[in-house]
PDB file of N, CA and C in Angstrom:
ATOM      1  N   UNK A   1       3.431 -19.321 -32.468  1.00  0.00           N
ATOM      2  CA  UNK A   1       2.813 -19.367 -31.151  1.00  0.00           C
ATOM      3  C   UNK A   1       3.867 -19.525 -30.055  1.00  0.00           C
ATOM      4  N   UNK A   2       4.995 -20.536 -30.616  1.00  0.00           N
ATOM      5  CA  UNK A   2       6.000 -20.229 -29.508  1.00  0.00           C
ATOM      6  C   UNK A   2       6.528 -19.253 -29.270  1.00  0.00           C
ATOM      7  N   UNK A   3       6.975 -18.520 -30.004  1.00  0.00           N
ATOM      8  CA  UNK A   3       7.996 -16.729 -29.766  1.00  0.00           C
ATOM      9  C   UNK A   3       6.793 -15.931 -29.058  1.00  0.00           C
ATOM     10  N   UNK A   4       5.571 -16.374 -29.080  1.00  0.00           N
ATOM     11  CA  UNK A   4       4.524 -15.269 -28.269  1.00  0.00           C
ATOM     12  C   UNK A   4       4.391 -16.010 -26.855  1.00  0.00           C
ATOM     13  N   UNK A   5       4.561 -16.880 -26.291  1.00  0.00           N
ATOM     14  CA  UNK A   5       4.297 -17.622 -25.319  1.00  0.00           C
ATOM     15  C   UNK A   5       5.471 -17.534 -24.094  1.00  0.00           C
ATOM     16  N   UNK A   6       7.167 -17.245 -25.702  1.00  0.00           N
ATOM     17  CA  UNK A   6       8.405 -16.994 -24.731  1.00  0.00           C
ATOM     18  C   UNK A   6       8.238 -15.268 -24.244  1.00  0.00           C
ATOM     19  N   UNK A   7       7.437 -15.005 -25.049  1.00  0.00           N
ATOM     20  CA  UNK A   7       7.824 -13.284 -24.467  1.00  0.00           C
ATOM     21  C   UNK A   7       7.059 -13.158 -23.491  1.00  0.00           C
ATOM     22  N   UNK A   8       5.346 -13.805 -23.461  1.00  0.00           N
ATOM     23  CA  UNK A   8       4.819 -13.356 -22.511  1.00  0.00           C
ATOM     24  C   UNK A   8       5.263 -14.256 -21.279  1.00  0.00           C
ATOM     25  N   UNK A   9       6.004 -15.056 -20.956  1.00  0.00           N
ATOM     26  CA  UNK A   9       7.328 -15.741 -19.979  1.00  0.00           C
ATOM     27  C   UNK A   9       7.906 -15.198 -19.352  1.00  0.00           C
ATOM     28  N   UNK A  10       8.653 -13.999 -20.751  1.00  0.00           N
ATOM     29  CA  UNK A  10       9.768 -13.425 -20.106  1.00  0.00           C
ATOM     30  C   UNK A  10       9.029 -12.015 -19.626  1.00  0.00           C
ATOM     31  N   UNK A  11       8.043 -11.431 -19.746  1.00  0.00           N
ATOM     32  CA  UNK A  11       7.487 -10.249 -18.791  1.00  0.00           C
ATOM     33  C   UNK A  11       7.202 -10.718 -18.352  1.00  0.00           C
ATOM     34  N   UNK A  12       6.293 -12.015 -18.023  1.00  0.00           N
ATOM     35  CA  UNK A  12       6.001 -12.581 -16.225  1.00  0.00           C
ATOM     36  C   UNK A  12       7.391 -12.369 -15.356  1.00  0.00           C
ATOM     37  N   UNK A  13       8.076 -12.661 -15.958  1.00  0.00           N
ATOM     38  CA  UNK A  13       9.614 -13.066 -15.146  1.00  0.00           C
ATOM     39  C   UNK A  13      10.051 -11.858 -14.785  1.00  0.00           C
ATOM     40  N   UNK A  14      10.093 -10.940 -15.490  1.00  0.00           N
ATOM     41  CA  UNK A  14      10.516  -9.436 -15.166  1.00  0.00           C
ATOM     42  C   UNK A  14       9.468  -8.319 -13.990  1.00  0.00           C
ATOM     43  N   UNK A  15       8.039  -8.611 -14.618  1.00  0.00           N
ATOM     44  CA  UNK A  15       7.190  -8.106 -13.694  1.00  0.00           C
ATOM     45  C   UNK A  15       7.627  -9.026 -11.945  1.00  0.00           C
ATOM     46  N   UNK A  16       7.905 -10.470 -11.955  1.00  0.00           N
ATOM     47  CA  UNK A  16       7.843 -10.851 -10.685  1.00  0.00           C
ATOM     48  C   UNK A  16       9.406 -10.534 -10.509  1.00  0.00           C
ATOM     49  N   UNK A  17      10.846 -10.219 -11.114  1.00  0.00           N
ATOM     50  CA  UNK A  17      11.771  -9.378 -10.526  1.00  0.00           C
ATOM     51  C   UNK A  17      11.338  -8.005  -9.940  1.00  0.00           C
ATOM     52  N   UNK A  18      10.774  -7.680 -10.373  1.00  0.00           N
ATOM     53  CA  UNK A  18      10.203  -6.429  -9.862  1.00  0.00           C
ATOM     54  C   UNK A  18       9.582  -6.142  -8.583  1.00  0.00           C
ATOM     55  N   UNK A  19       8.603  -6.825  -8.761  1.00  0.00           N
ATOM     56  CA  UNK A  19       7.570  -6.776  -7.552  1.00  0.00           C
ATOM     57  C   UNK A  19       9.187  -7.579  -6.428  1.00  0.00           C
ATOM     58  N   UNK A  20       9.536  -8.860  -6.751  1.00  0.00           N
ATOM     59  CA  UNK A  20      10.576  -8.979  -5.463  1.00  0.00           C
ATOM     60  C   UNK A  20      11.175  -8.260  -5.124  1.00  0.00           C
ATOM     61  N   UNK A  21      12.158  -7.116  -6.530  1.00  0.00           N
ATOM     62  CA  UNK A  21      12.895  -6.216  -5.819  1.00  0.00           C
ATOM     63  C   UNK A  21      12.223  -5.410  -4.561  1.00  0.00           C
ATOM     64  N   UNK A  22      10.790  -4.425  -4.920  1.00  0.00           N
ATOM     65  CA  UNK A  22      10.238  -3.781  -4.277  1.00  0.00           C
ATOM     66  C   UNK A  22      10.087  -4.231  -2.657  1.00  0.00           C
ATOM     67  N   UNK A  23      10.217  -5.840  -2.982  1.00  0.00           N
ATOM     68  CA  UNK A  23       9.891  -6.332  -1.370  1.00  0.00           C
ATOM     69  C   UNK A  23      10.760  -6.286  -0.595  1.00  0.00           C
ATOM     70  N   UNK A  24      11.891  -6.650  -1.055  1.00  0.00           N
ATOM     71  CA  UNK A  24      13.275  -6.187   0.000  1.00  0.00           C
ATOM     72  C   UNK A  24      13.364  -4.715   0.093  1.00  0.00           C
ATOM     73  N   UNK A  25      12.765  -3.556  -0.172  1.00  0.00           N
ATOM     74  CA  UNK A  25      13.047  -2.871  -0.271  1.00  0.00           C
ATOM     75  C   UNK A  25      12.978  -1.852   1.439  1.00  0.00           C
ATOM     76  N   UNK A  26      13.792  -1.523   2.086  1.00  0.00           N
ATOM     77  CA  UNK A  26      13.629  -0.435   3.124  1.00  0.00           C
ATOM     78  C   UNK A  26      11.956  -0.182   3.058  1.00  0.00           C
ATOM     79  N   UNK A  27      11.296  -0.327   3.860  1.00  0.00           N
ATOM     80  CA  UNK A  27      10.234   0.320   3.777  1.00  0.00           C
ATOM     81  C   UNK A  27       9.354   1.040   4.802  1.00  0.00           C
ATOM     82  N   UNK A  28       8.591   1.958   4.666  1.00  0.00           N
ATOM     83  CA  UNK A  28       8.192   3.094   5.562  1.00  0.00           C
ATOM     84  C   UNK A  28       6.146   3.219   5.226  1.00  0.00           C
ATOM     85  N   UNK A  29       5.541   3.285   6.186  1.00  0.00           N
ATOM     86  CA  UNK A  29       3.641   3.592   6.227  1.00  0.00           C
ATOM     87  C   UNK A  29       3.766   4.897   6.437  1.00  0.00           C
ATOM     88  N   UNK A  30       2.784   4.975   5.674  1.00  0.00           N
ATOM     89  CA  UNK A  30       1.922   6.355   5.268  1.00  0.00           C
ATOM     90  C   UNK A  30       0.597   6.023   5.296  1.00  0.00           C
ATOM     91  N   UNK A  31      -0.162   6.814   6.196  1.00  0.00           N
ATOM     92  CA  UNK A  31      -1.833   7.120   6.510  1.00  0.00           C
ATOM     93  C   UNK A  31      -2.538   8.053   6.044  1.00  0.00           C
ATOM     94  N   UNK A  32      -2.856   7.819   5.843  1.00  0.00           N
ATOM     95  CA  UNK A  32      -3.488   9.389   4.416  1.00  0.00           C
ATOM     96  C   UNK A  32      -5.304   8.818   5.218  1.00  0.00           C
ATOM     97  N   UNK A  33      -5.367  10.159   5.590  1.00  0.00           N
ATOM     98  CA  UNK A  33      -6.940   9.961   6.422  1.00  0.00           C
ATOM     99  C   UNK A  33      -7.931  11.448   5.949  1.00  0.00           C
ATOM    100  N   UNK A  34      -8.865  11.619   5.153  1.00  0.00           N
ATOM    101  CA  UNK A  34      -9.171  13.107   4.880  1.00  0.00           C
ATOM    102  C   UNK A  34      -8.575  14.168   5.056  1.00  0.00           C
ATOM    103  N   UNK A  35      -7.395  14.131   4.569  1.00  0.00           N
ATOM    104  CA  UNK A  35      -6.361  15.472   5.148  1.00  0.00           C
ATOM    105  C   UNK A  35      -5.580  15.535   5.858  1.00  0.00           C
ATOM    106  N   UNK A  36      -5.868  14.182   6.791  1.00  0.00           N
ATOM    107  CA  UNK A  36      -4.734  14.176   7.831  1.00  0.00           C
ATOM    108  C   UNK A  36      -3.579  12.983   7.391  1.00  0.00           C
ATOM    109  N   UNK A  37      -2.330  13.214   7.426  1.00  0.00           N
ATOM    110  CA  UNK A  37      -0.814  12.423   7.254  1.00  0.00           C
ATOM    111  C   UNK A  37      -0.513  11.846   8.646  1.00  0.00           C
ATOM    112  N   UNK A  38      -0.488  10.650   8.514  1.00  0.00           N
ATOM    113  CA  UNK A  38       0.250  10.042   9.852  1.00  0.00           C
ATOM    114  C   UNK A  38       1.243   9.349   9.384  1.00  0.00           C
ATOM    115  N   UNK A  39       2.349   9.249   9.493  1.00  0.00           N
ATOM    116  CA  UNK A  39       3.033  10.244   9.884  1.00  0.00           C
ATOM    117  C   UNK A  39       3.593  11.595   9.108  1.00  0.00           C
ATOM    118  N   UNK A  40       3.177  12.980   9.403  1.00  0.00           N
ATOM    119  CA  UNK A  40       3.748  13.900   8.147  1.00  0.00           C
ATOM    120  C   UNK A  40       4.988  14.096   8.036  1.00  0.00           C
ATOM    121  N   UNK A  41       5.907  13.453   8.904  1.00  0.00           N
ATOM    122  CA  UNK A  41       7.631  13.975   8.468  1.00  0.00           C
ATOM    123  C   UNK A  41       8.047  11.813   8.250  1.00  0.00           C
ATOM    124  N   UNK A  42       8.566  11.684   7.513  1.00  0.00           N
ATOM    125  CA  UNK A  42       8.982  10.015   7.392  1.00  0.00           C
ATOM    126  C   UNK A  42      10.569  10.248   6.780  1.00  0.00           C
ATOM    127  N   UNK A  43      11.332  10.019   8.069  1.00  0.00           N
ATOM    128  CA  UNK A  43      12.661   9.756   8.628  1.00  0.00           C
ATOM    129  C   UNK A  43      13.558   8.586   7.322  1.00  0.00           C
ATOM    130  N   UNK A  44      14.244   8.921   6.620  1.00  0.00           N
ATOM    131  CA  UNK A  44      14.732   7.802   5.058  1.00  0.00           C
ATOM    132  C   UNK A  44      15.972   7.895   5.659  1.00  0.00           C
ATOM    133  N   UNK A  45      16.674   6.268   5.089  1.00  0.00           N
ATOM    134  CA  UNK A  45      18.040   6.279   4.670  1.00  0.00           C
ATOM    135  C   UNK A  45      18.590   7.590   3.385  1.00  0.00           C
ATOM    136  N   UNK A  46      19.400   8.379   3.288  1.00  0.00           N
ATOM    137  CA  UNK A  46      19.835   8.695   2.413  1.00  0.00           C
ATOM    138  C   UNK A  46      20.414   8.040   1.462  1.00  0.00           C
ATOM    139  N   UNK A  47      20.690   8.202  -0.160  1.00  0.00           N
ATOM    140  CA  UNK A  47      21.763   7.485  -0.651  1.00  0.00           C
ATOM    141  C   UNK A  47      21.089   5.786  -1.053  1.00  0.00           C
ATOM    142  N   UNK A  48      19.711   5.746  -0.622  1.00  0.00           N
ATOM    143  CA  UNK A  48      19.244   4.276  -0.778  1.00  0.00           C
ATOM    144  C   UNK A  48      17.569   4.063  -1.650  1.00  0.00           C
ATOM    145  N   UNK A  49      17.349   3.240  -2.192  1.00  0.00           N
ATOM    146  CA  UNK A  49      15.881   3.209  -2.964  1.00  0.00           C
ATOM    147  C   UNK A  49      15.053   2.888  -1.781  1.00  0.00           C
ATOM    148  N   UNK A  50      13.831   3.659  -1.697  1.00  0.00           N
ATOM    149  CA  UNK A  50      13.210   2.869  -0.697  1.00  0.00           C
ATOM    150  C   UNK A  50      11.678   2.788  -0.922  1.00  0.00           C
ATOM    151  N   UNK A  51      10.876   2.387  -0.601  1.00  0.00           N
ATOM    152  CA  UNK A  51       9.197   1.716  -0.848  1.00  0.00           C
ATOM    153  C   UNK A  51       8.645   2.246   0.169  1.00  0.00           C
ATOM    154  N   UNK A  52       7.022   3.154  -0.540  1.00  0.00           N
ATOM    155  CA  UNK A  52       6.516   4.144   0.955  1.00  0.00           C
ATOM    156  C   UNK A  52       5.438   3.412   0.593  1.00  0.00           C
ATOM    157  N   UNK A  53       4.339   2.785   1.517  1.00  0.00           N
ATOM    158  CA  UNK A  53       3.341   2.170   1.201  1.00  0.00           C
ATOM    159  C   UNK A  53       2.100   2.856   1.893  1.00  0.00           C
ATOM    160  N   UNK A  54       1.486   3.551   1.108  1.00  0.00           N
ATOM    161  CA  UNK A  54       0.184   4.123   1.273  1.00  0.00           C
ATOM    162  C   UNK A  54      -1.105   3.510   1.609  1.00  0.00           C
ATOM    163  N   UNK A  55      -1.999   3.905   2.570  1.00  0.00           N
ATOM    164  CA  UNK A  55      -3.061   3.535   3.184  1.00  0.00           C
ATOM    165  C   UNK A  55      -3.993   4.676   3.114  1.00  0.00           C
ATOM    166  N   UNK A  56      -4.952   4.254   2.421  1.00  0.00           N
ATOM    167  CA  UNK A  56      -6.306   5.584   2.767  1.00  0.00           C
ATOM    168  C   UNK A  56      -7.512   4.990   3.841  1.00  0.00           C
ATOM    169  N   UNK A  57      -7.066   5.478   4.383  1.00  0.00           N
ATOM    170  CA  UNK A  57      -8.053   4.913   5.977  1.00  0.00           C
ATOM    171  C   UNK A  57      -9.324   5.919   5.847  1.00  0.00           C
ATOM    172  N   UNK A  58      -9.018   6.831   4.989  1.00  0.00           N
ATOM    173  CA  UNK A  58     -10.365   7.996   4.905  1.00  0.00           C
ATOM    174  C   UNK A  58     -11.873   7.292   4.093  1.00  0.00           C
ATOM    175  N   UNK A  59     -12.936   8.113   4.150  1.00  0.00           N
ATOM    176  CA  UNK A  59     -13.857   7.970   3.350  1.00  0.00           C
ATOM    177  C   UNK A  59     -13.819   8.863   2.327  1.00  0.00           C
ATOM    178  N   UNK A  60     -12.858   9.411   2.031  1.00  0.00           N
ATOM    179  CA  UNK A  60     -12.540  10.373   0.531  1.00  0.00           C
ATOM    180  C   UNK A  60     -11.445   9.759   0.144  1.00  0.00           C
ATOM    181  N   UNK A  61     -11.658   9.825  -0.962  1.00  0.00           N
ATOM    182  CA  UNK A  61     -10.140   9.837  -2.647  1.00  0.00           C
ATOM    183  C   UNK A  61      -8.761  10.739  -1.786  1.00  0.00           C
ATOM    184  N   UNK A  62      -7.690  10.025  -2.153  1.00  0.00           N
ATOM    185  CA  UNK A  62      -6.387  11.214  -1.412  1.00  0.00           C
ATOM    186  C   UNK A  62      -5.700  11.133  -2.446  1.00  0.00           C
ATOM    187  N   UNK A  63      -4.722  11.485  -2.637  1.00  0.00           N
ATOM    188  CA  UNK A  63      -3.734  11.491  -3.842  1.00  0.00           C
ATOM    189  C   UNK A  63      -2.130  11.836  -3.242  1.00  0.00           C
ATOM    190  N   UNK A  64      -1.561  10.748  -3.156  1.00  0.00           N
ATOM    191  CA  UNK A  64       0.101  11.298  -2.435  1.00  0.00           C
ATOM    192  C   UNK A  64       0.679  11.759  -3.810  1.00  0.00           C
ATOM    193  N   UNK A  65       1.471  13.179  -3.613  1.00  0.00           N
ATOM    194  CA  UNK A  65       1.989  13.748  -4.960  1.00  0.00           C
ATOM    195  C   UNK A  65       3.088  14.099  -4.047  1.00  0.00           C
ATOM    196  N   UNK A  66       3.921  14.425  -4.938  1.00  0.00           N
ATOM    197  CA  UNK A  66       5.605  15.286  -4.746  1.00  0.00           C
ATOM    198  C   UNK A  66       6.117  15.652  -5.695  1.00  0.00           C
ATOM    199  N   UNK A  67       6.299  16.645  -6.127  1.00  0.00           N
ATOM    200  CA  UNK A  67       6.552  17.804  -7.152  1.00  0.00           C
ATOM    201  C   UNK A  67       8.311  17.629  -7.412  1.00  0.00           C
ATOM    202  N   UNK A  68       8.963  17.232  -5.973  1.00  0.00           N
ATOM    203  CA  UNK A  68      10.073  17.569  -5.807  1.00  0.00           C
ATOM    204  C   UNK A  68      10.429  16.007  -6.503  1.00  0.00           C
ATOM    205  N   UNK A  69       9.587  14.953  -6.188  1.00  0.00           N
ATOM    206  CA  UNK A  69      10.099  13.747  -6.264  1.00  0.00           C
ATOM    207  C   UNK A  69       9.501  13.052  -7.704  1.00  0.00           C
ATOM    208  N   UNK A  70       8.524  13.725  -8.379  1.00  0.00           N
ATOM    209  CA  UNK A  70       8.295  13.691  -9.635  1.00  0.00           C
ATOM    210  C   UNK A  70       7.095  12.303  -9.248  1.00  0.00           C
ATOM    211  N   UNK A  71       6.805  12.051  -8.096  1.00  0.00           N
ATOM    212  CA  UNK A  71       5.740  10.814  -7.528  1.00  0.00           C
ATOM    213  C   UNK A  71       4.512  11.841  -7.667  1.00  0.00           C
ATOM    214  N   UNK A  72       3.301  10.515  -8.371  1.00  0.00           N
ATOM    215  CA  UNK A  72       1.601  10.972  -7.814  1.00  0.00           C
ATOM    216  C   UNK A  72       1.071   9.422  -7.568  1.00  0.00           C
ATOM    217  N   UNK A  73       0.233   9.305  -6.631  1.00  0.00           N
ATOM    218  CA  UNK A  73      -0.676   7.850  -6.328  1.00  0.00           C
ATOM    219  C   UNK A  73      -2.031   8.360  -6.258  1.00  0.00           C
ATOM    220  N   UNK A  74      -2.924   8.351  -6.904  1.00  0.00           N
ATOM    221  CA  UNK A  74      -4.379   8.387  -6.246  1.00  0.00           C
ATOM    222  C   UNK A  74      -4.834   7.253  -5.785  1.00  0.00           C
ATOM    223  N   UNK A  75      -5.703   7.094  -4.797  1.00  0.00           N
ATOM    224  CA  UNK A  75      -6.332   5.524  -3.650  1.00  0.00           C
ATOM    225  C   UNK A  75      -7.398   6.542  -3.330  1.00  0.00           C
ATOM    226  N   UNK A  76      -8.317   5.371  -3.726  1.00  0.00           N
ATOM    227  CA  UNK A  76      -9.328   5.517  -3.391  1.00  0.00           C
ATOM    228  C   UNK A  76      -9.774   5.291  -1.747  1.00  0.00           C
ATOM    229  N   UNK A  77     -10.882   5.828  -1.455  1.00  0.00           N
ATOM    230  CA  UNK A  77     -11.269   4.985   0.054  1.00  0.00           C
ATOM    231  C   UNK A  77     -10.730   3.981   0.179  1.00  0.00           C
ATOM    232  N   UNK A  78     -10.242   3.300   1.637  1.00  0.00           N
ATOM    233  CA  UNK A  78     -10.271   2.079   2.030  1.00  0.00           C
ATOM    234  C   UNK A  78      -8.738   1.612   1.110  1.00  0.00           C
ATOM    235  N   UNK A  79      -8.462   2.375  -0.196  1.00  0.00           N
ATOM    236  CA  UNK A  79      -7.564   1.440  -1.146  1.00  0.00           C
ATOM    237  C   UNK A  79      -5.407   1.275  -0.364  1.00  0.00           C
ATOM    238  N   UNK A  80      -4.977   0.758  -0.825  1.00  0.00           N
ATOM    239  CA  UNK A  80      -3.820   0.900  -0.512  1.00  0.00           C
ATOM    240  C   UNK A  80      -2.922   0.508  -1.686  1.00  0.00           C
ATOM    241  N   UNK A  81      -1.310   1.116  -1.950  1.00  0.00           N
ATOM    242  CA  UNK A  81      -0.915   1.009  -2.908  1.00  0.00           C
ATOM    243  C   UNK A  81       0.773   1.614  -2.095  1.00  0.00           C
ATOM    244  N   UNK A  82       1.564   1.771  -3.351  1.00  0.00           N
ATOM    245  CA  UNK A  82       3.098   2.041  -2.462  1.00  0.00           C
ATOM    246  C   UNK A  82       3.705   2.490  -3.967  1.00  0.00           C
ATOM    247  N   UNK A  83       4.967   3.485  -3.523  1.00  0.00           N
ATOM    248  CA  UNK A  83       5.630   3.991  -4.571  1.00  0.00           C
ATOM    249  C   UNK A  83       7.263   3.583  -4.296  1.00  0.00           C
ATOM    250  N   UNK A  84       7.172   4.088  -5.021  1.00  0.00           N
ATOM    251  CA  UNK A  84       8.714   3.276  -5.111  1.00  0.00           C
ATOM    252  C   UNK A  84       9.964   4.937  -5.508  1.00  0.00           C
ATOM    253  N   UNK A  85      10.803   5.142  -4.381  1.00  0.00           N
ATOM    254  CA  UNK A  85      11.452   6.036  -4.714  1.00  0.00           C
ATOM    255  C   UNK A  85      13.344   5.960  -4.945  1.00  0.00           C
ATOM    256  N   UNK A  86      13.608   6.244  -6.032  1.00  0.00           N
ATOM    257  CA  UNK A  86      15.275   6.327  -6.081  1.00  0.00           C
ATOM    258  C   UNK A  86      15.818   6.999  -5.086  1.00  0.00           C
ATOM    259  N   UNK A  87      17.008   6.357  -4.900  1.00  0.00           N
ATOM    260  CA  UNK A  87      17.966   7.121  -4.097  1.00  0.00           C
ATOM    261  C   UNK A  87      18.268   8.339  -3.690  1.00  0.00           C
ATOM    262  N   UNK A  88      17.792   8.831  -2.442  1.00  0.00           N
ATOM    263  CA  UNK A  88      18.414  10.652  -2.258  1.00  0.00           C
ATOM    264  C   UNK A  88      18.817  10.729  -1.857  1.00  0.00           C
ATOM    265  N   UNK A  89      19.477  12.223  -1.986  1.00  0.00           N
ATOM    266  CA  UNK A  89      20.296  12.908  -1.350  1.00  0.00           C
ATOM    267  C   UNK A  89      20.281  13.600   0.068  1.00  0.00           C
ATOM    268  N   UNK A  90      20.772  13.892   0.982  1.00  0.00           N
ATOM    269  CA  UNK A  90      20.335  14.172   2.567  1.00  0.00           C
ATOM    270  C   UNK A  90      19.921  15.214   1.885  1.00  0.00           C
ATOM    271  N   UNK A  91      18.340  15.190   2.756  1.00  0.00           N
ATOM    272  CA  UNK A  91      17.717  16.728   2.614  1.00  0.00           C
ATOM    273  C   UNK A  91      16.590  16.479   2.520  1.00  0.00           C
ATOM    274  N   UNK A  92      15.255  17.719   2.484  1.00  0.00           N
ATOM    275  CA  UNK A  92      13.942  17.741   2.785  1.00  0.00           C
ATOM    276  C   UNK A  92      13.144  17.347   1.928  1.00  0.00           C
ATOM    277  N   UNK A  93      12.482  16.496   1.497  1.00  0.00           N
ATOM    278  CA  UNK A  93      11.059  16.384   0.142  1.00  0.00           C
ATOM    279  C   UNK A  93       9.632  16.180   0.522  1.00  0.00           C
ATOM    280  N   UNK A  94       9.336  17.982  -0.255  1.00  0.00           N
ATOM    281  CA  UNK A  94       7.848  17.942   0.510  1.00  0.00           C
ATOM    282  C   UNK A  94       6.881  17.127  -0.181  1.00  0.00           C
ATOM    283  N   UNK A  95       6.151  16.251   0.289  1.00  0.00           N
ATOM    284  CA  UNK A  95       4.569  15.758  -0.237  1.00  0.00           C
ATOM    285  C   UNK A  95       3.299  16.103   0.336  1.00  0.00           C
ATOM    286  N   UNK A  96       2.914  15.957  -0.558  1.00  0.00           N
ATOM    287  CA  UNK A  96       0.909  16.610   0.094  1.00  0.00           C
ATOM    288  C   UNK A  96       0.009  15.929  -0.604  1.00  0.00           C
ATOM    289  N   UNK A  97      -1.165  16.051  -0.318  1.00  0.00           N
ATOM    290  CA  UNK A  97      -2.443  14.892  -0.432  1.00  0.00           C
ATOM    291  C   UNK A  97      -3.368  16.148  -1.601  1.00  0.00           C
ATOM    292  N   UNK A  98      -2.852  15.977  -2.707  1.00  0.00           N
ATOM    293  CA  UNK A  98      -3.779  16.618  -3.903  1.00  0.00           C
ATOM    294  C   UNK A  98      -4.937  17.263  -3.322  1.00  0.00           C
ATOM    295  N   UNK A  99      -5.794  16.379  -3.227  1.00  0.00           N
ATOM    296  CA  UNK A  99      -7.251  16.573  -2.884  1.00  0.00           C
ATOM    297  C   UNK A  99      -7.515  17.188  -1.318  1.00  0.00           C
ATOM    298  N   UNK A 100      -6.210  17.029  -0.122  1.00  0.00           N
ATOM    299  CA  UNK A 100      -6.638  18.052   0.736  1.00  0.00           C
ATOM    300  C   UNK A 100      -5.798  18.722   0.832  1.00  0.00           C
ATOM    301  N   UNK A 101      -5.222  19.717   0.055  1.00  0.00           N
ATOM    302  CA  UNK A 101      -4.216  20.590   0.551  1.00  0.00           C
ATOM    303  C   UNK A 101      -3.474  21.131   1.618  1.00  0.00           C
ATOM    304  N   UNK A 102      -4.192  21.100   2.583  1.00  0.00           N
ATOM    305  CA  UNK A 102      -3.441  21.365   3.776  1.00  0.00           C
ATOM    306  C   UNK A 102      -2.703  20.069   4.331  1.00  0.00           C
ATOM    307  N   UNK A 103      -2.989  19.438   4.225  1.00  0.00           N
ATOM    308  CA  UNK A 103      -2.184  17.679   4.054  1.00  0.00           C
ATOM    309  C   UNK A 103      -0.655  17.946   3.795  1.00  0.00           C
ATOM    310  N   UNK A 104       0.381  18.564   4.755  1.00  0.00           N
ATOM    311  CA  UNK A 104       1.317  18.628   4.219  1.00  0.00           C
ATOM    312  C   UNK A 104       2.387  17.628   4.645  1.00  0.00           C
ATOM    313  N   UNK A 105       3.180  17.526   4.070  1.00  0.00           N
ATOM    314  CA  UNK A 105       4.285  16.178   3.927  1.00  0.00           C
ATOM    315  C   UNK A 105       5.585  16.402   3.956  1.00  0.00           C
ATOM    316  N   UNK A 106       6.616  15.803   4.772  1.00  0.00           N
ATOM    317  CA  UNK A 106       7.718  15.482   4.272  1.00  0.00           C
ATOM    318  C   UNK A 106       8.506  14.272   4.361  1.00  0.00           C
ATOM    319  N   UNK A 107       9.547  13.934   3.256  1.00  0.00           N
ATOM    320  CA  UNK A 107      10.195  12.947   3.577  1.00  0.00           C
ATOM    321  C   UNK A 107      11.630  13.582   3.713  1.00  0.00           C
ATOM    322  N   UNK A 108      12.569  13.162   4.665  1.00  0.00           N
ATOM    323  CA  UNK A 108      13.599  13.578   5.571  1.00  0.00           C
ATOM    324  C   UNK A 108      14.928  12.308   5.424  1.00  0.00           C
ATOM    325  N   UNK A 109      15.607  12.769   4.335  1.00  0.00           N
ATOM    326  CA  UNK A 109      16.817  11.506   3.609  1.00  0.00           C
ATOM    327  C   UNK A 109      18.010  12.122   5.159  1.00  0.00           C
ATOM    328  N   UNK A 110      18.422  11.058   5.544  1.00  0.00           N
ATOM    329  CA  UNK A 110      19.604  11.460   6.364  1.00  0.00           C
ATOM    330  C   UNK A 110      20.551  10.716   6.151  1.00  0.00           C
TER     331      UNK A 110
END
């Protein structure tokens, strides 16, 4: 019972490194509203990890995806949630909202 009590310890301990890292992390809002992106271009450090934290302010399901960035989130109505992206390189990465396609996105590493 003890060796099960130290492990589930030591993933508490790792899950809450985690979640702290994420909190220092550079971070940038995203509005995901039935199709509409506020803001659709989001301005990044290059070269740095940074945390995009998603808001569905809509009364529909959205889904932030990026093909380029290998990221998907689905949120429901009302839900909010955040991804977590590695370090890039200066240059363009498009995202779009699954469910409204014309929802188009970019993030902009400088």
């Amino acid at each position: 019972m003890a060796g099960k009590t130290r492990g589930l310890l030591g993933v508490g301990l790792l899950l809450a490194a985690t979640v702290s890292l994420a909190a220092d992390l550079p971070t940038f809002k995203l509005e995901m509203k039935d199709g509409v992106l506020n803001p659709a271009r989001i301005a990044v450090p290059a070269g740095q990890k940074i945390k995009i934290e998603i808001h569905n302010t809509g009364q529909s399901a959205v889904e932030f995806e990026s093909v380029q960035l290998r990221k998907e989130k689905v949120l429901a109505p009302g839900a909010q949630s955040f991804v977590v992206i590695a370090p890039l390189q200066p240059g363009e990465y498009k995202f779009f909202d699954d469910f409204h396609t014309q929802a188009q996105g970019a993030i902009v590493a400088k």
